[in-house]
N, C-alpha and C. Protein backbone atom coordinates (compact mmCIF):
# COMPACT_ATOMS: atom_id res chain seq x y z
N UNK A 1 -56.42 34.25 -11.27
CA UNK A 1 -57.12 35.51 -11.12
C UNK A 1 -57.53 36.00 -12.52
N UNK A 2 -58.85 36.26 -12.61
CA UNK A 2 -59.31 36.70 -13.90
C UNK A 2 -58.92 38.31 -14.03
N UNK A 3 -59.01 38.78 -15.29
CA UNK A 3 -58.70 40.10 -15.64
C UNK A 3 -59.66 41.18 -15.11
N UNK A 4 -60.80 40.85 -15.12
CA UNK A 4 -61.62 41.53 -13.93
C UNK A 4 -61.36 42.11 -12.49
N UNK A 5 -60.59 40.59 -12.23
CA UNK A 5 -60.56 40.97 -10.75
C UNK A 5 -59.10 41.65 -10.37
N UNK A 6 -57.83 41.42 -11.73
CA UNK A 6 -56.83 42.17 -11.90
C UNK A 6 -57.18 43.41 -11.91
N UNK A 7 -58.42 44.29 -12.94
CA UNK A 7 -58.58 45.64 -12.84
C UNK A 7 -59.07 46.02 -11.43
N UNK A 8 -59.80 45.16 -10.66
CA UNK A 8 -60.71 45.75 -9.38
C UNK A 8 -59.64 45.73 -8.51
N UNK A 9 -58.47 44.48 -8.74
CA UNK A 9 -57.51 45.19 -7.60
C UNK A 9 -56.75 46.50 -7.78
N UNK A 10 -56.33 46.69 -9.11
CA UNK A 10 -55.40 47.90 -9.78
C UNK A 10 -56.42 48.80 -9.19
N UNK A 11 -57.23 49.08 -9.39
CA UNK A 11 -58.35 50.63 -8.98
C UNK A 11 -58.39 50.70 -7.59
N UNK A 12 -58.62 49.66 -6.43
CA UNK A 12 -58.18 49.84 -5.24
C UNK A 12 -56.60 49.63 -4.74
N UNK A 13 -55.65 49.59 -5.58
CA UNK A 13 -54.76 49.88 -5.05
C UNK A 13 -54.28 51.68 -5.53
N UNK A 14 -54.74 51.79 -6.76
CA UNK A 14 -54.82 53.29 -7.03
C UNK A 14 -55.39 53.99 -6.38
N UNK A 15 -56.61 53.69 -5.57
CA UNK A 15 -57.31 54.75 -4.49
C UNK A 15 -56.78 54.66 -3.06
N UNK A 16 -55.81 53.87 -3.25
CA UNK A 16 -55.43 53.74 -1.38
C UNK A 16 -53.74 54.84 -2.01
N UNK A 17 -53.46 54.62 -2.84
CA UNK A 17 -51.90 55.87 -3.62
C UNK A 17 -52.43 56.81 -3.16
N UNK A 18 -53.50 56.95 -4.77
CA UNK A 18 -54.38 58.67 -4.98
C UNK A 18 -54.88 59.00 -4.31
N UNK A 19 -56.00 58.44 -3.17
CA UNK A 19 -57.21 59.14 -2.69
C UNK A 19 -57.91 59.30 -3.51
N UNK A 20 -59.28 59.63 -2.94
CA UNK A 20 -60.25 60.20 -3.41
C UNK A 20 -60.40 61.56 -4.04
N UNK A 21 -59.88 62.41 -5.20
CA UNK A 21 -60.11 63.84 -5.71
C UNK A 21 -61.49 64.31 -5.53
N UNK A 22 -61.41 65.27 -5.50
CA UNK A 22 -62.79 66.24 -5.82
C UNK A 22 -64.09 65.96 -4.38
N UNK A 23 -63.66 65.21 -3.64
CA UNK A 23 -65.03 64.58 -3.15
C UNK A 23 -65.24 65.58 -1.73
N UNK A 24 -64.10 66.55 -1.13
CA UNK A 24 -64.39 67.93 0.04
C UNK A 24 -64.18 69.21 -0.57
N UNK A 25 -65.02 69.88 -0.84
CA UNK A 25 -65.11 71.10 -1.25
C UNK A 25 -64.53 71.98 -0.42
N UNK A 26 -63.54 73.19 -1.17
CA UNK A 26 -62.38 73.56 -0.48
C UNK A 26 -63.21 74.48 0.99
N UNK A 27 -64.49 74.74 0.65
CA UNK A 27 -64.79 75.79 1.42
C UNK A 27 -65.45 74.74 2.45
N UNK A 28 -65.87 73.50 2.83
CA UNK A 28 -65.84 72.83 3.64
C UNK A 28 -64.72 72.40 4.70
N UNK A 29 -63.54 72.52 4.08
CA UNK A 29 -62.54 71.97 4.71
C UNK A 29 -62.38 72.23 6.25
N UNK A 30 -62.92 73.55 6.36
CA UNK A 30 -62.12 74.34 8.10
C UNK A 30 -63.42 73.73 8.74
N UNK A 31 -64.97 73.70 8.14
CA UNK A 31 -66.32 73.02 8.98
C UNK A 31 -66.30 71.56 9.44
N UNK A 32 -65.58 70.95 8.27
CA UNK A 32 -64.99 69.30 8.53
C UNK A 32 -64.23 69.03 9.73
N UNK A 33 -63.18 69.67 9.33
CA UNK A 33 -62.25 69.89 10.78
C UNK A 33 -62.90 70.43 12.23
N UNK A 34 -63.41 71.64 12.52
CA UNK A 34 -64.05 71.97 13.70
C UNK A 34 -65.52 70.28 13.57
N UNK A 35 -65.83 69.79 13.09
CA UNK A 35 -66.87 68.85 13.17
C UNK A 35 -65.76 67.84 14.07
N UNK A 36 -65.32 67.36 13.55
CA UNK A 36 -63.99 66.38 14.10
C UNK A 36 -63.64 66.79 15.58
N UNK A 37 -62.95 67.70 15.38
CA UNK A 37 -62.13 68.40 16.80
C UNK A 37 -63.53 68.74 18.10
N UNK A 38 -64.39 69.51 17.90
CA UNK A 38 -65.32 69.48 18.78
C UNK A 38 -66.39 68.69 18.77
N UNK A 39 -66.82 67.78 18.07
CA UNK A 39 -68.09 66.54 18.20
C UNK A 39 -67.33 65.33 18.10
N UNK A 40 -66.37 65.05 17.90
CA UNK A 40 -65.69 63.49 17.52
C UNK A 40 -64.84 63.20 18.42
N UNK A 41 -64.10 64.15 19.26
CA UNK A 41 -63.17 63.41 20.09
C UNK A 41 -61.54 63.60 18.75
N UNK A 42 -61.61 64.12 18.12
CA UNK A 42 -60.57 63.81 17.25
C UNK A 42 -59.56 65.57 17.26
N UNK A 43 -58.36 65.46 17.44
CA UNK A 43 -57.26 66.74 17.46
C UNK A 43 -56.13 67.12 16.08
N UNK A 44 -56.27 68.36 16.31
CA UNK A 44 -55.81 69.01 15.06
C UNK A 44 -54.45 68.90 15.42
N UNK A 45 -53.59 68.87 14.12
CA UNK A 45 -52.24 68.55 13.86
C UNK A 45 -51.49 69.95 13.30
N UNK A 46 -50.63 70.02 13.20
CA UNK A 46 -50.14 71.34 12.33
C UNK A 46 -49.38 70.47 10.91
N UNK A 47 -50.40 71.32 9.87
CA UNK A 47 -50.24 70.97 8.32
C UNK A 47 -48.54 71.45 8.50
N UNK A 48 -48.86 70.59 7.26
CA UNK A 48 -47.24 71.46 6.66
C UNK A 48 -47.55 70.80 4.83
N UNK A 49 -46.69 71.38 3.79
CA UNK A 49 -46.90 71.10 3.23
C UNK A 49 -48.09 71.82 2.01
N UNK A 50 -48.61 70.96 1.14
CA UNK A 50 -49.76 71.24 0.55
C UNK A 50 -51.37 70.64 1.80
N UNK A 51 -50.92 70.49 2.77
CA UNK A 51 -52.15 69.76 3.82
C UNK A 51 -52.91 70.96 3.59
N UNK A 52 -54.44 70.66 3.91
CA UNK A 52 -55.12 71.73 3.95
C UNK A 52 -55.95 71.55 5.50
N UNK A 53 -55.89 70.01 5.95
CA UNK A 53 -56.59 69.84 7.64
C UNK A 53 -55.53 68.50 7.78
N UNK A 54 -55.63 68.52 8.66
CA UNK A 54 -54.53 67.40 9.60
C UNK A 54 -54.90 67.11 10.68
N UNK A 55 -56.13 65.98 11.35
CA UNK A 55 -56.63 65.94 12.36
C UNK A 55 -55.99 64.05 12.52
N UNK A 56 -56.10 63.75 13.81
CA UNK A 56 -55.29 62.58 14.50
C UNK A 56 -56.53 62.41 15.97
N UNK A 57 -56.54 60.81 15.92
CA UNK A 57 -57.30 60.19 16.87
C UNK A 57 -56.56 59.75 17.81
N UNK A 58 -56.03 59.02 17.29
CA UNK A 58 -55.19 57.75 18.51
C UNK A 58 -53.68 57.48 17.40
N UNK A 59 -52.33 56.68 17.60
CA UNK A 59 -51.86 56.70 16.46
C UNK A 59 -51.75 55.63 15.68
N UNK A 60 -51.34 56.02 14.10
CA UNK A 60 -52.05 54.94 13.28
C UNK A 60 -53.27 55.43 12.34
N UNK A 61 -54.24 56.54 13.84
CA UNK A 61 -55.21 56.90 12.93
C UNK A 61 -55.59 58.56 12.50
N UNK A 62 -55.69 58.86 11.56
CA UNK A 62 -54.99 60.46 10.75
C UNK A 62 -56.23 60.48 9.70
N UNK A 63 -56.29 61.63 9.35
CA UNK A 63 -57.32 62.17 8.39
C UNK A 63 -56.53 63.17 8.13
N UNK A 64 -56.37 63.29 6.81
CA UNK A 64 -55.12 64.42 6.14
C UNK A 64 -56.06 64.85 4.79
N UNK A 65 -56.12 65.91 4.43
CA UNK A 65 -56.77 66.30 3.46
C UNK A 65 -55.61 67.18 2.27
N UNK A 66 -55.19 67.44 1.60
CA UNK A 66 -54.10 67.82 0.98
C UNK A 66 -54.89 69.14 -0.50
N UNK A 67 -54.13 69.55 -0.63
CA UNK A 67 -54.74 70.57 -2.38
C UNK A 67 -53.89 70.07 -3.11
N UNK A 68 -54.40 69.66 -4.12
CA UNK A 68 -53.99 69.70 -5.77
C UNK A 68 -53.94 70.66 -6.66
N UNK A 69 -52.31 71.23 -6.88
CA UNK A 69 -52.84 72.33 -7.94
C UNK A 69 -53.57 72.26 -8.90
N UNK A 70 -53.46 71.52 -9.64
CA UNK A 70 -53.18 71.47 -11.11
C UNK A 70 -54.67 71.49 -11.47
N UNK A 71 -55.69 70.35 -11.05
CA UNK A 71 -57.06 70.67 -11.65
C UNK A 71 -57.69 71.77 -9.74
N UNK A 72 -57.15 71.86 -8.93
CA UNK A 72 -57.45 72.81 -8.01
C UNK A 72 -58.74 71.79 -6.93
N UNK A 73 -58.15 71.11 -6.96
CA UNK A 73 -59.08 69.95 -5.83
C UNK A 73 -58.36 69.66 -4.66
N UNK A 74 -59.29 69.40 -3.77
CA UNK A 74 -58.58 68.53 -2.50
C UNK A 74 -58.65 66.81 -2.58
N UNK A 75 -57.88 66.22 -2.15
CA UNK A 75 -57.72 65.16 -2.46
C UNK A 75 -57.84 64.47 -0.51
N UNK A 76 -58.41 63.38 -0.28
CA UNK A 76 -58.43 62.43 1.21
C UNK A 76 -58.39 61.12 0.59
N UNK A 77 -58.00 60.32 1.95
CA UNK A 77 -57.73 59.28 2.28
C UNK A 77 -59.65 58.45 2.33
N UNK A 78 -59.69 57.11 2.34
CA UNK A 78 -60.55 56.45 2.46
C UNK A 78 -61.54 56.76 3.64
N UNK A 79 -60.65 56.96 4.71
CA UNK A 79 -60.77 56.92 6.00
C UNK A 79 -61.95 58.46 5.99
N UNK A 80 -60.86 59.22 5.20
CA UNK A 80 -61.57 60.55 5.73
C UNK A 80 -63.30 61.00 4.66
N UNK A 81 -63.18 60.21 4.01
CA UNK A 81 -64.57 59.77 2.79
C UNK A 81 -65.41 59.76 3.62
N UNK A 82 -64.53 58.56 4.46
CA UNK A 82 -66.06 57.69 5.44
C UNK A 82 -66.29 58.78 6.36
N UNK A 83 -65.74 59.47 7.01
CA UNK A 83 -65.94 60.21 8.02
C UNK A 83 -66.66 62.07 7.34
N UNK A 84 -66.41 61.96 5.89
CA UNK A 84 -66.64 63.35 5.47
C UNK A 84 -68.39 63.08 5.30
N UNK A 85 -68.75 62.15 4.95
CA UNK A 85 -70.25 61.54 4.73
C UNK A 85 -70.71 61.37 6.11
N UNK A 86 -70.20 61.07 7.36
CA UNK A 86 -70.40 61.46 8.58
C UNK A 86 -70.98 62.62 9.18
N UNK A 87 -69.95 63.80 8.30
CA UNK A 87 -70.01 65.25 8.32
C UNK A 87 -71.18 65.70 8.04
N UNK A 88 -71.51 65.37 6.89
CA UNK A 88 -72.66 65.64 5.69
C UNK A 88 -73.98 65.13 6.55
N UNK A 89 -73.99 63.98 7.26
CA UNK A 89 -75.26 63.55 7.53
C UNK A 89 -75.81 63.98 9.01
N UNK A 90 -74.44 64.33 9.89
CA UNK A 90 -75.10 64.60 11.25
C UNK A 90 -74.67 66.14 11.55
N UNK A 91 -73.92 66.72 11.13
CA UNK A 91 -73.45 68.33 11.24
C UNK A 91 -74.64 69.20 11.07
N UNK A 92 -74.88 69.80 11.91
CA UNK A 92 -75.61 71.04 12.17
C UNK A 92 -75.59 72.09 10.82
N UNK A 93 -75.29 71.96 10.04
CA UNK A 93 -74.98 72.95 9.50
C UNK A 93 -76.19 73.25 8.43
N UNK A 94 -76.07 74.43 7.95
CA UNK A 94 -77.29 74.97 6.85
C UNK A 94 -77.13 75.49 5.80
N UNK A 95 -77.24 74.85 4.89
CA UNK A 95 -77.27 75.05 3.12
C UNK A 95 -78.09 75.13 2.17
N UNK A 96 -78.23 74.73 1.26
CA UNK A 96 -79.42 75.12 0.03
C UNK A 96 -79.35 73.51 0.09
N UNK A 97 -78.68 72.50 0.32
CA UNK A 97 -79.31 71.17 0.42
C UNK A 97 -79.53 70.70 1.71
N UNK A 98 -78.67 70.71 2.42
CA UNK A 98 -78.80 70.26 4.00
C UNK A 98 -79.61 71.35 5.06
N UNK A 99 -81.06 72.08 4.40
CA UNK A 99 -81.36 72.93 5.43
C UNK A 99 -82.42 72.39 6.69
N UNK A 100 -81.78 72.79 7.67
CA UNK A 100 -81.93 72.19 8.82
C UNK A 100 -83.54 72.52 9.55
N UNK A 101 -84.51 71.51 9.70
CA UNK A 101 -85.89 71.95 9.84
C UNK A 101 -86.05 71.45 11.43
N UNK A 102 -86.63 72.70 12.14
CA UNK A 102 -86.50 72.86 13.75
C UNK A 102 -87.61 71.67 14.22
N UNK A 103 -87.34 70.93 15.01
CA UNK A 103 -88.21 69.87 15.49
C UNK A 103 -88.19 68.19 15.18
N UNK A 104 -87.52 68.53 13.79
CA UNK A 104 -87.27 66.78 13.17
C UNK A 104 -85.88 66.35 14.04
């Protein structure tokens, strides 16, 4: 195994530890969740902890979103990346980037 492919494993084994930081904005978190729970088929859990959403499919499969004090971020799982870019692309919702044009 070359040293290359030593660092590319070290960085994906550090993102399956760490998660992903910074990548759900705290004030998204409760829109993520209701996206999940009423369009996905997916049920809310009761946090405990630093959790900030705790939603569950089937078991095995979990989307946990957590806060970080220290730089003040939320931190997810791989799983919930893929599904937060889910959020972003089909959610109804209306912003200064995602504004929603009637008819398209």
């Amino acid at each position: 195994m070359t040293s290359k492919q030593k660092k590319q494993e070290r960085t994906l084994e550090k993102r399956d530890r760490d998660g992903y930081p910074g990548l759900i904005p705290i004030g998204e978190v409760y829109g993520f969740e209701q996206f999940l729970t009423r369009e996905r088929d997916w049920h809310s859990a009761i946090t405990s902890g630093n959790e900030l959403m705790h939603v569950y499919r089937r078991v095995g499969e979990e989307v946990i979103v957590w806060f970080k004090e220290k730089p003040r971020t939320t931190i997810t799982t791989r799983h919930g990346m893929g599904l937060y870019y889910c959020y972003l692309t089909f959610s109804e919702r209306k912003d200064i980037y995602h504004e929603q044009v009637d008819g398209i």
